[in-house]
PDB file of N, CA and C in Angstrom:
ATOM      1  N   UNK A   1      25.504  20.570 -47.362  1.00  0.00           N
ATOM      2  CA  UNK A   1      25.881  21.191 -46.113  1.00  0.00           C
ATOM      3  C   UNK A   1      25.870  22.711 -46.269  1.00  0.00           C
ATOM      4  N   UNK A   2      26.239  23.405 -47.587  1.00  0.00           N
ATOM      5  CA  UNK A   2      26.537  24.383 -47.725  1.00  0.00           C
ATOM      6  C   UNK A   2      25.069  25.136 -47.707  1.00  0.00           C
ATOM      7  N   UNK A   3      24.005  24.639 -48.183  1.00  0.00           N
ATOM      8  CA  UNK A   3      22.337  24.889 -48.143  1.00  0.00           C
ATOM      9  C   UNK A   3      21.750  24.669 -46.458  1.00  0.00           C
ATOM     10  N   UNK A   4      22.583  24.284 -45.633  1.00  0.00           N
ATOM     11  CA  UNK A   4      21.815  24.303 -44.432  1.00  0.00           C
ATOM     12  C   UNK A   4      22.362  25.692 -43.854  1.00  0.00           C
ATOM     13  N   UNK A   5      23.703  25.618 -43.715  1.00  0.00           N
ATOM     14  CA  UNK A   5      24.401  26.512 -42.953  1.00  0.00           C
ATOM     15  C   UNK A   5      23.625  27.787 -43.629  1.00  0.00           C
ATOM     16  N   UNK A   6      23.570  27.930 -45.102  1.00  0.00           N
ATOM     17  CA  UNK A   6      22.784  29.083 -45.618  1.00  0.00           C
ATOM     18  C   UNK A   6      21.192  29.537 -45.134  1.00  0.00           C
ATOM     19  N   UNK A   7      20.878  28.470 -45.113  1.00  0.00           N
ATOM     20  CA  UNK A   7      19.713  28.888 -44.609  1.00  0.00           C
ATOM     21  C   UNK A   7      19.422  28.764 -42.399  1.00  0.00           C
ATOM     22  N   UNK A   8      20.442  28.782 -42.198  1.00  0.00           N
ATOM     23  CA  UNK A   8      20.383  28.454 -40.753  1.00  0.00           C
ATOM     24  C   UNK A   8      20.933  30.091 -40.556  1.00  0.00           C
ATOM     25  N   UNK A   9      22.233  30.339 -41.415  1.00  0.00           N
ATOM     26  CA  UNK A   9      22.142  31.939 -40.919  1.00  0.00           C
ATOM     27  C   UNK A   9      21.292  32.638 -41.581  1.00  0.00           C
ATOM     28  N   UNK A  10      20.670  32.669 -42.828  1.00  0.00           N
ATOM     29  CA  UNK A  10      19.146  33.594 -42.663  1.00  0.00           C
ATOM     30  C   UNK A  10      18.395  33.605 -41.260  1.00  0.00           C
ATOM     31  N   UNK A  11      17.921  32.415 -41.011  1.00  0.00           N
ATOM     32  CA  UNK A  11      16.954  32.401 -39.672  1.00  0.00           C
ATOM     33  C   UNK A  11      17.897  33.135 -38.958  1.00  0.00           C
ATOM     34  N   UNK A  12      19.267  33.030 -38.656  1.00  0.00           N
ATOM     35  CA  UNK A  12      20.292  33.122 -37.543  1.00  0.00           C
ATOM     36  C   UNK A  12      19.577  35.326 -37.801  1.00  0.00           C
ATOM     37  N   UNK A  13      19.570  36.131 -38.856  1.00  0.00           N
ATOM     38  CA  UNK A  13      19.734  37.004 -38.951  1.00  0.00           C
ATOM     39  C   UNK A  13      18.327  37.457 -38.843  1.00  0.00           C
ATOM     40  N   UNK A  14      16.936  36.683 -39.343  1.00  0.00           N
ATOM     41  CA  UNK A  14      16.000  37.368 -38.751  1.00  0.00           C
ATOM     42  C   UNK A  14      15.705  37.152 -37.196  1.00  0.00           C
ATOM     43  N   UNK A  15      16.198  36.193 -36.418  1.00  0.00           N
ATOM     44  CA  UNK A  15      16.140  36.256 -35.531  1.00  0.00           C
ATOM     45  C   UNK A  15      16.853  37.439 -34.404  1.00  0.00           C
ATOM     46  N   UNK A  16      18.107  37.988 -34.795  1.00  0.00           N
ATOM     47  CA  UNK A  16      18.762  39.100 -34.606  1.00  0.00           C
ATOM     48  C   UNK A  16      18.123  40.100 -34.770  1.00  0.00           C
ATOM     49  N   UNK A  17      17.063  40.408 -35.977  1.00  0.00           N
ATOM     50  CA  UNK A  17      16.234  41.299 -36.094  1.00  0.00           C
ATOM     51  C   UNK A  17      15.358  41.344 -34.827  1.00  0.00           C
ATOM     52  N   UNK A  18      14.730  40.227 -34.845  1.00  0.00           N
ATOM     53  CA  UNK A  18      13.390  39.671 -33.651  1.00  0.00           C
ATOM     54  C   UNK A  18      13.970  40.442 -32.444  1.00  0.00           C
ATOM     55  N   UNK A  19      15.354  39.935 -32.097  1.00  0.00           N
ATOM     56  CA  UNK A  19      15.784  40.453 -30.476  1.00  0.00           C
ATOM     57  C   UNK A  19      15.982  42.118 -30.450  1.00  0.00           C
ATOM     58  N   UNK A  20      16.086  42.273 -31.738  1.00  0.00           N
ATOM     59  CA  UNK A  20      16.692  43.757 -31.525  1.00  0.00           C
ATOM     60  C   UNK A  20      15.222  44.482 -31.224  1.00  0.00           C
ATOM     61  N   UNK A  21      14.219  44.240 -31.172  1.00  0.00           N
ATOM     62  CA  UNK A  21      12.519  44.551 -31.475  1.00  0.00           C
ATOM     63  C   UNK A  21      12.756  44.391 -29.835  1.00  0.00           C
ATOM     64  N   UNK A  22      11.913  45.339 -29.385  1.00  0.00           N
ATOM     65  CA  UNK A  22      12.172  45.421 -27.717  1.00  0.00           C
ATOM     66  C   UNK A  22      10.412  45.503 -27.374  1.00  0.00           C
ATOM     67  N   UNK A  23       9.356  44.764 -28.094  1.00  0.00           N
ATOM     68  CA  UNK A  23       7.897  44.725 -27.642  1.00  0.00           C
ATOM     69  C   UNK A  23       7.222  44.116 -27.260  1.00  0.00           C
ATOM     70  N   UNK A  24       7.124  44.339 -25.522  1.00  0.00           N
ATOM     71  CA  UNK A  24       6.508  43.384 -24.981  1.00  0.00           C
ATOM     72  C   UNK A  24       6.583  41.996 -24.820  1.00  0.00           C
ATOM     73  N   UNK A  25       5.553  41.579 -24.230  1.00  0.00           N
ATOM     74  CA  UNK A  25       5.670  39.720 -24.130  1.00  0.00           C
ATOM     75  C   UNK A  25       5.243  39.276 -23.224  1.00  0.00           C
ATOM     76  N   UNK A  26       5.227  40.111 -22.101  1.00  0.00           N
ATOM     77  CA  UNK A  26       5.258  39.271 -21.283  1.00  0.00           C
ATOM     78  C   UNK A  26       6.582  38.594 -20.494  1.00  0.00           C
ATOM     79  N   UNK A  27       5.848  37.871 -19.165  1.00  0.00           N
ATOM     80  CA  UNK A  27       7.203  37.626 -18.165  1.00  0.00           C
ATOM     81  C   UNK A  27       6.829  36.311 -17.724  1.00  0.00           C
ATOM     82  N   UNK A  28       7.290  35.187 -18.503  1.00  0.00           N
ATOM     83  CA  UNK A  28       7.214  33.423 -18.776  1.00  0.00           C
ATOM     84  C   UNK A  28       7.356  33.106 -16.990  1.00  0.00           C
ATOM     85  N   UNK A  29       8.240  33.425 -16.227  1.00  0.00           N
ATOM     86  CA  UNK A  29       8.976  33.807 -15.128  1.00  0.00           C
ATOM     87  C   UNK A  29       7.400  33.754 -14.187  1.00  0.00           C
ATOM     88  N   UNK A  30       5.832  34.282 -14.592  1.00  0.00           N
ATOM     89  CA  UNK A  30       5.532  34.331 -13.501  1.00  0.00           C
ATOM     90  C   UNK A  30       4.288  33.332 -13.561  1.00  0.00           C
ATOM     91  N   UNK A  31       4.621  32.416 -14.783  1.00  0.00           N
ATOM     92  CA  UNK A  31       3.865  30.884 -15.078  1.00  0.00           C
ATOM     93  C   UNK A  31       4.483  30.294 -14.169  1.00  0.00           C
ATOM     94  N   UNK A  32       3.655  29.199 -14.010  1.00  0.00           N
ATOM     95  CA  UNK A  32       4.067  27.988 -13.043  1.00  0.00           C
ATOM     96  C   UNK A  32       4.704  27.178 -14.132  1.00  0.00           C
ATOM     97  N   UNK A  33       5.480  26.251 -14.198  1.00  0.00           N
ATOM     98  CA  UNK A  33       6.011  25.346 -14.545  1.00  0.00           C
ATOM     99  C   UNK A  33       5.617  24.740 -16.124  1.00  0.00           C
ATOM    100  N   UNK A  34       4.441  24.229 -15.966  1.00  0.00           N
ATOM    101  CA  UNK A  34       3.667  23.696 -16.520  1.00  0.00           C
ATOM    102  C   UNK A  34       2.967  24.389 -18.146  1.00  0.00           C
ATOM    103  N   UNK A  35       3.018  25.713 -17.577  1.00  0.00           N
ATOM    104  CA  UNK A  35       2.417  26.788 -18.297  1.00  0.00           C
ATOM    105  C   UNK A  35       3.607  27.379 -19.003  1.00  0.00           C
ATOM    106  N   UNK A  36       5.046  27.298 -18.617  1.00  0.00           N
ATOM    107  CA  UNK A  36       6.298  28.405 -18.841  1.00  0.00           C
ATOM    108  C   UNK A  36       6.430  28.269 -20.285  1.00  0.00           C
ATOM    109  N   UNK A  37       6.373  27.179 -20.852  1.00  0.00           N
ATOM    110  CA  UNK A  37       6.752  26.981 -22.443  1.00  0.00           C
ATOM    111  C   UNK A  37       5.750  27.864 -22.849  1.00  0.00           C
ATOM    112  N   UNK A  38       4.703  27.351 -22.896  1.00  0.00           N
ATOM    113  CA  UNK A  38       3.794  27.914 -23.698  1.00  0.00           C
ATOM    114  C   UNK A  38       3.004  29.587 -23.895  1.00  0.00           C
ATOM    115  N   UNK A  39       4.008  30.095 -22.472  1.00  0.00           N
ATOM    116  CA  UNK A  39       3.720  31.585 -22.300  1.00  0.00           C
ATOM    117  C   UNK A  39       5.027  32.218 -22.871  1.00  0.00           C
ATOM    118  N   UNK A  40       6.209  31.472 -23.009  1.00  0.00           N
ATOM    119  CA  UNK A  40       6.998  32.019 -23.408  1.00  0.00           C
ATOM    120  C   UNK A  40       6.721  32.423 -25.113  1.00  0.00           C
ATOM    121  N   UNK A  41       5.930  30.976 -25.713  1.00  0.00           N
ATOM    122  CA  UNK A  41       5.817  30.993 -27.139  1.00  0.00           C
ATOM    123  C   UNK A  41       4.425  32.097 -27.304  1.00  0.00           C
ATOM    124  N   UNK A  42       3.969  32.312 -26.554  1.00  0.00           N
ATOM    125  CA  UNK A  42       2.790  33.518 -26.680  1.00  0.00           C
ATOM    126  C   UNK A  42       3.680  34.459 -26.655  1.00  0.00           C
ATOM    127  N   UNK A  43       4.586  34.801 -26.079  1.00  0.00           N
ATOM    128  CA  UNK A  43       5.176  35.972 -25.603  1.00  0.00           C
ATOM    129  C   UNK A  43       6.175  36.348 -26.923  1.00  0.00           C
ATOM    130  N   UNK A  44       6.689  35.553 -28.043  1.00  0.00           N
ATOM    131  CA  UNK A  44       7.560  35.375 -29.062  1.00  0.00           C
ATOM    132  C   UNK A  44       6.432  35.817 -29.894  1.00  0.00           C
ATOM    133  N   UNK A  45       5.135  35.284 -29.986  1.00  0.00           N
ATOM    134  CA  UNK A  45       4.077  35.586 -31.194  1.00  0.00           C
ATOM    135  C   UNK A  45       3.692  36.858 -30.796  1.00  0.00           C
ATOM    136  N   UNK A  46       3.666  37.347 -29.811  1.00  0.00           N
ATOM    137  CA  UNK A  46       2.944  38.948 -29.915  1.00  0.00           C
ATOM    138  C   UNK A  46       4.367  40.045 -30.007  1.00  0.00           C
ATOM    139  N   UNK A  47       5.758  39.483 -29.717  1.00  0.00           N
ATOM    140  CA  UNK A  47       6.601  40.245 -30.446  1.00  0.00           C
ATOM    141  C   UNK A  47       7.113  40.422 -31.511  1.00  0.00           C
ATOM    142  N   UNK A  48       6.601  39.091 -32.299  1.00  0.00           N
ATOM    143  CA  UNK A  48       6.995  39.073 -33.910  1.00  0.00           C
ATOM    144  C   UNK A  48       5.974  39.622 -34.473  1.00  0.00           C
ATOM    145  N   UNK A  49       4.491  39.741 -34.244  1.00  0.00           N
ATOM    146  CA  UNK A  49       3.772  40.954 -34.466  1.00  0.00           C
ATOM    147  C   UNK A  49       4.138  41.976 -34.564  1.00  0.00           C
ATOM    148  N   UNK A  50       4.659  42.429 -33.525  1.00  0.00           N
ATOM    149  CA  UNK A  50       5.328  43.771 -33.022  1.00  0.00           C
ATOM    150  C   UNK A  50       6.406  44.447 -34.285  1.00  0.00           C
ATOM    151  N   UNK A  51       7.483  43.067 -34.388  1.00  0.00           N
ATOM    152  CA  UNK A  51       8.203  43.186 -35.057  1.00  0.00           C
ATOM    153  C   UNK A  51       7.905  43.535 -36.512  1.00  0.00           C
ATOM    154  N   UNK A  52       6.870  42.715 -36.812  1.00  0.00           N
ATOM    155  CA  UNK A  52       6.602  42.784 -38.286  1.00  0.00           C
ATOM    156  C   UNK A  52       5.844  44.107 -38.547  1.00  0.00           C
ATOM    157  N   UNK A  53       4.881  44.475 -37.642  1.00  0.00           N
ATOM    158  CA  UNK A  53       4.444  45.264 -37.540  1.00  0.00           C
ATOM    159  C   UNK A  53       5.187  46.988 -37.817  1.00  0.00           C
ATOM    160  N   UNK A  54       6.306  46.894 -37.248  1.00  0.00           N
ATOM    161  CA  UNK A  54       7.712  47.930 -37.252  1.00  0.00           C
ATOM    162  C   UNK A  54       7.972  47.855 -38.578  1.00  0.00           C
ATOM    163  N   UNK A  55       7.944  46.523 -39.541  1.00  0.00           N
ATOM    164  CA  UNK A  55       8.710  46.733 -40.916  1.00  0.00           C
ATOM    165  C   UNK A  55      10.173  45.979 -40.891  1.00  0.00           C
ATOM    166  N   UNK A  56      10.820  45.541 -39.424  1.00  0.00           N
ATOM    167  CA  UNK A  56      11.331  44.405 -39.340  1.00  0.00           C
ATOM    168  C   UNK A  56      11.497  43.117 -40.311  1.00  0.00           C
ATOM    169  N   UNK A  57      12.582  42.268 -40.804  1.00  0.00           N
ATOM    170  CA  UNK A  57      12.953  41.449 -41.758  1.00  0.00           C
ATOM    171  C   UNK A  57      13.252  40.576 -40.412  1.00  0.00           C
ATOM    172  N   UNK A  58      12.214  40.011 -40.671  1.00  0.00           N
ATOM    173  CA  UNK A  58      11.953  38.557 -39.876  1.00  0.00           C
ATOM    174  C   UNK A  58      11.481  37.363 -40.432  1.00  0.00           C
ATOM    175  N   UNK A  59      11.156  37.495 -42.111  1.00  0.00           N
ATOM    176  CA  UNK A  59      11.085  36.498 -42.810  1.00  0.00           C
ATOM    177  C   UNK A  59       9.898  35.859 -42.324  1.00  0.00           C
ATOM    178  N   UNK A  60      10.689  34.156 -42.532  1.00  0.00           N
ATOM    179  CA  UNK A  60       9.175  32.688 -42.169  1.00  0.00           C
ATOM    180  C   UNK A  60       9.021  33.125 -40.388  1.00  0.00           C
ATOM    181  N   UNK A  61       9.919  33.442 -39.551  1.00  0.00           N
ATOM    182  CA  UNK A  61      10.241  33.096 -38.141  1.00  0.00           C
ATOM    183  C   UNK A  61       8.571  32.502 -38.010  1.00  0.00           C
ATOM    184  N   UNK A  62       8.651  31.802 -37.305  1.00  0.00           N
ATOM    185  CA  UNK A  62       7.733  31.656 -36.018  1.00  0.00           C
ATOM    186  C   UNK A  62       8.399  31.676 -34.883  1.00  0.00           C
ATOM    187  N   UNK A  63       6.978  31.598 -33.959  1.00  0.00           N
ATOM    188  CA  UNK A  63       7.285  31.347 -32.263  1.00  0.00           C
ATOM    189  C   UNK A  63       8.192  30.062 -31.854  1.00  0.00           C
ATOM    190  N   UNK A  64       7.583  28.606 -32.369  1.00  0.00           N
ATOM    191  CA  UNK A  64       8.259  28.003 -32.181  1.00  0.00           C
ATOM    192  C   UNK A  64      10.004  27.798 -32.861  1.00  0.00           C
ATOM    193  N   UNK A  65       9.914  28.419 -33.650  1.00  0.00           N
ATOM    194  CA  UNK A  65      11.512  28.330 -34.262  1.00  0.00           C
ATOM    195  C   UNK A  65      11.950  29.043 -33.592  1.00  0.00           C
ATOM    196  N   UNK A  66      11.985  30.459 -33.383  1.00  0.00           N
ATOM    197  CA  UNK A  66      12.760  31.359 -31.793  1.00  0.00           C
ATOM    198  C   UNK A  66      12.580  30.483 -30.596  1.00  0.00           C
ATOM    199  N   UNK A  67      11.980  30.014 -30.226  1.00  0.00           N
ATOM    200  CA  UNK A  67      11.725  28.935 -28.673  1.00  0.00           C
ATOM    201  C   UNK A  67      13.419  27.677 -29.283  1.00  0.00           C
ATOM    202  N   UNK A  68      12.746  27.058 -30.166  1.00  0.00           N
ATOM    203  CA  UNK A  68      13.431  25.840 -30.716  1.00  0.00           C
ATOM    204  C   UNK A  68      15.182  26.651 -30.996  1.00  0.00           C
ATOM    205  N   UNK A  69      16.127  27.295 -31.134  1.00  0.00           N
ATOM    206  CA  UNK A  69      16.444  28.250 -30.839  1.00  0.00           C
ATOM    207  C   UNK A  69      17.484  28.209 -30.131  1.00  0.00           C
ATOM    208  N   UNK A  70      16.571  29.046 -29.460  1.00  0.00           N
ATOM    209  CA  UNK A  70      16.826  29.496 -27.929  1.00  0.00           C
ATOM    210  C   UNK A  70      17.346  28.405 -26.573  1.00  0.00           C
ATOM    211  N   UNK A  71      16.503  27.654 -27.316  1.00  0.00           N
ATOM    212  CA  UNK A  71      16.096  26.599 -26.074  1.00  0.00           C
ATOM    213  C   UNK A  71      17.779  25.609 -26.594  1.00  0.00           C
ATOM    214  N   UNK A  72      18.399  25.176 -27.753  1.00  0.00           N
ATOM    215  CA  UNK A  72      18.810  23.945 -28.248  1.00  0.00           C
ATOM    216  C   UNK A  72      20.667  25.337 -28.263  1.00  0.00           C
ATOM    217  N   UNK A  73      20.002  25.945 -27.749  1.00  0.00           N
ATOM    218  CA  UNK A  73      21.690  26.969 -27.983  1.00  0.00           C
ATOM    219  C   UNK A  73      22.231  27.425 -29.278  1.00  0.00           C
ATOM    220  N   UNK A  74      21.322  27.397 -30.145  1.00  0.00           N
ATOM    221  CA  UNK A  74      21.837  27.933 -31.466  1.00  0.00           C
ATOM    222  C   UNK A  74      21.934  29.559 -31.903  1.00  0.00           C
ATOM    223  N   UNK A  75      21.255  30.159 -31.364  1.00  0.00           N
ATOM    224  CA  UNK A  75      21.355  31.434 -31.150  1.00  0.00           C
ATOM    225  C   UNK A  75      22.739  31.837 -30.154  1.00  0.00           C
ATOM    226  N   UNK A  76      22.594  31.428 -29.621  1.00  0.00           N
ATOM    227  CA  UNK A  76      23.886  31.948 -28.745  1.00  0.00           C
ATOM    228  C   UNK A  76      25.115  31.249 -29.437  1.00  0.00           C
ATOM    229  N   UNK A  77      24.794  30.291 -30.166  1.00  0.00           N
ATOM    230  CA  UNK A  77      26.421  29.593 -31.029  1.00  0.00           C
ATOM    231  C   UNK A  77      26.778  30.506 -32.279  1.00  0.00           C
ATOM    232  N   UNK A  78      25.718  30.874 -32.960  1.00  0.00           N
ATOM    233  CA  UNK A  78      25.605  32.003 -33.927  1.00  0.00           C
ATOM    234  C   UNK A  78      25.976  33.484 -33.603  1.00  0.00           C
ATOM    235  N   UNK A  79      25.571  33.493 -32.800  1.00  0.00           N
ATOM    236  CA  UNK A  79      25.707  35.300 -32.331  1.00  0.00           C
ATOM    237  C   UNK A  79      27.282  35.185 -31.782  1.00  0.00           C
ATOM    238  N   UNK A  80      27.962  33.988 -30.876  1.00  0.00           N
ATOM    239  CA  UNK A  80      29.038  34.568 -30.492  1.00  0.00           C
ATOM    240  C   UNK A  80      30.023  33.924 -31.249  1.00  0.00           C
ATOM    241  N   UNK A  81      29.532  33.621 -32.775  1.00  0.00           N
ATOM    242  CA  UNK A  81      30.578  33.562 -33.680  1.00  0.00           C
ATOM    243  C   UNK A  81      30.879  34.656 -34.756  1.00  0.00           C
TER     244      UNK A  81
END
Protein backbone atom coordinates (compact mmCIF):
# COMPACT_ATOMS: atom_id res chain seq x y z
CA UNK A 1 0.00 0.00 0.00
CA UNK A 2 2.77 2.13 1.01
CA UNK A 3 4.34 1.73 -2.92
CA UNK A 4 1.06 2.86 -4.44
CA UNK A 5 0.30 5.88 -2.42
CA UNK A 6 4.18 6.63 -3.28
CA UNK A 7 3.95 6.45 -6.51
CA UNK A 8 0.34 7.97 -6.93
CA UNK A 9 1.78 11.20 -5.27
CA UNK A 10 4.75 11.37 -7.70
CA UNK A 11 2.17 11.38 -10.61
CA UNK A 12 -0.04 13.52 -8.01
CA UNK A 13 3.17 16.16 -8.24
CA UNK A 14 4.05 15.99 -11.89
CA UNK A 15 0.77 16.55 -12.63
CA UNK A 16 0.78 19.86 -10.43
CA UNK A 17 3.69 20.69 -12.49
CA UNK A 18 1.51 19.97 -15.87
CA UNK A 19 -1.33 22.50 -14.47
CA UNK A 20 0.96 25.03 -13.38
CA UNK A 21 2.27 25.10 -17.41
CA UNK A 22 -0.37 27.56 -18.81
CA UNK A 23 0.22 26.32 -22.92
CA UNK A 24 -2.35 26.18 -24.97
CA UNK A 25 -4.67 23.25 -25.93
CA UNK A 26 -7.19 24.13 -27.11
CA UNK A 27 -11.06 24.45 -26.08
CA UNK A 28 -12.61 20.50 -25.80
CA UNK A 29 -15.90 22.81 -25.14
CA UNK A 30 -16.21 23.49 -28.91
CA UNK A 31 -16.19 19.50 -29.99
CA UNK A 32 -19.36 17.95 -30.31
CA UNK A 33 -19.85 15.25 -27.96
CA UNK A 34 -18.46 12.53 -29.63
CA UNK A 35 -15.16 14.20 -30.40
CA UNK A 36 -14.81 15.96 -26.56
CA UNK A 37 -12.59 13.11 -25.09
CA UNK A 38 -10.39 12.88 -27.60
CA UNK A 39 -9.74 16.72 -28.14
CA UNK A 40 -9.36 17.09 -24.69
CA UNK A 41 -6.46 14.27 -24.76
CA UNK A 42 -4.90 16.22 -27.85
CA UNK A 43 -5.16 19.23 -25.91
CA UNK A 44 -3.10 17.46 -22.65
CA UNK A 45 -0.40 16.11 -25.40
CA UNK A 46 0.44 19.46 -26.92
CA UNK A 47 0.67 20.91 -23.29
CA UNK A 48 2.92 18.34 -21.92
CA UNK A 49 5.06 19.22 -24.90
CA UNK A 50 4.86 22.59 -23.87
CA UNK A 51 5.62 21.57 -20.53
CA UNK A 52 8.50 19.47 -21.16
CA UNK A 53 9.60 21.64 -23.49
CA UNK A 54 9.90 24.61 -20.49
CA UNK A 55 12.16 22.01 -18.49
CA UNK A 56 9.08 21.12 -16.36
CA UNK A 57 9.29 17.67 -14.06
CA UNK A 58 6.52 15.88 -15.49
CA UNK A 59 8.18 12.58 -15.46
CA UNK A 60 6.21 9.27 -17.39
CA UNK A 61 2.78 11.66 -17.49
CA UNK A 62 0.88 11.01 -20.46
CA UNK A 63 -2.32 12.42 -21.93
CA UNK A 64 -4.26 9.70 -20.95
CA UNK A 65 -3.11 9.52 -17.25
CA UNK A 66 -3.99 13.50 -16.81
CA UNK A 67 -7.55 12.68 -18.62
CA UNK A 68 -7.75 9.30 -16.34
CA UNK A 69 -7.17 11.80 -13.47
CA UNK A 70 -9.09 14.31 -13.94
CA UNK A 71 -11.90 12.53 -15.09
CA UNK A 72 -12.01 9.63 -11.83
CA UNK A 73 -11.42 12.83 -9.20
CA UNK A 74 -8.05 12.07 -8.11
CA UNK A 75 -6.49 15.19 -8.74
CA UNK A 76 -8.84 17.15 -6.99
CA UNK A 77 -8.67 14.43 -3.87
CA UNK A 78 -4.87 15.05 -3.89
CA UNK A 79 -4.61 18.69 -4.31
CA UNK A 80 -7.29 19.42 -1.61
CA UNK A 81 -5.46 17.30 0.78
Amino acid sequence: MKGQFERSFKTFNWLRAFESFTGGGGDADLCDDSDAEQAQIDGYELRLKGARADGLDVGGLTPKTINEWHELGWYELFNNR
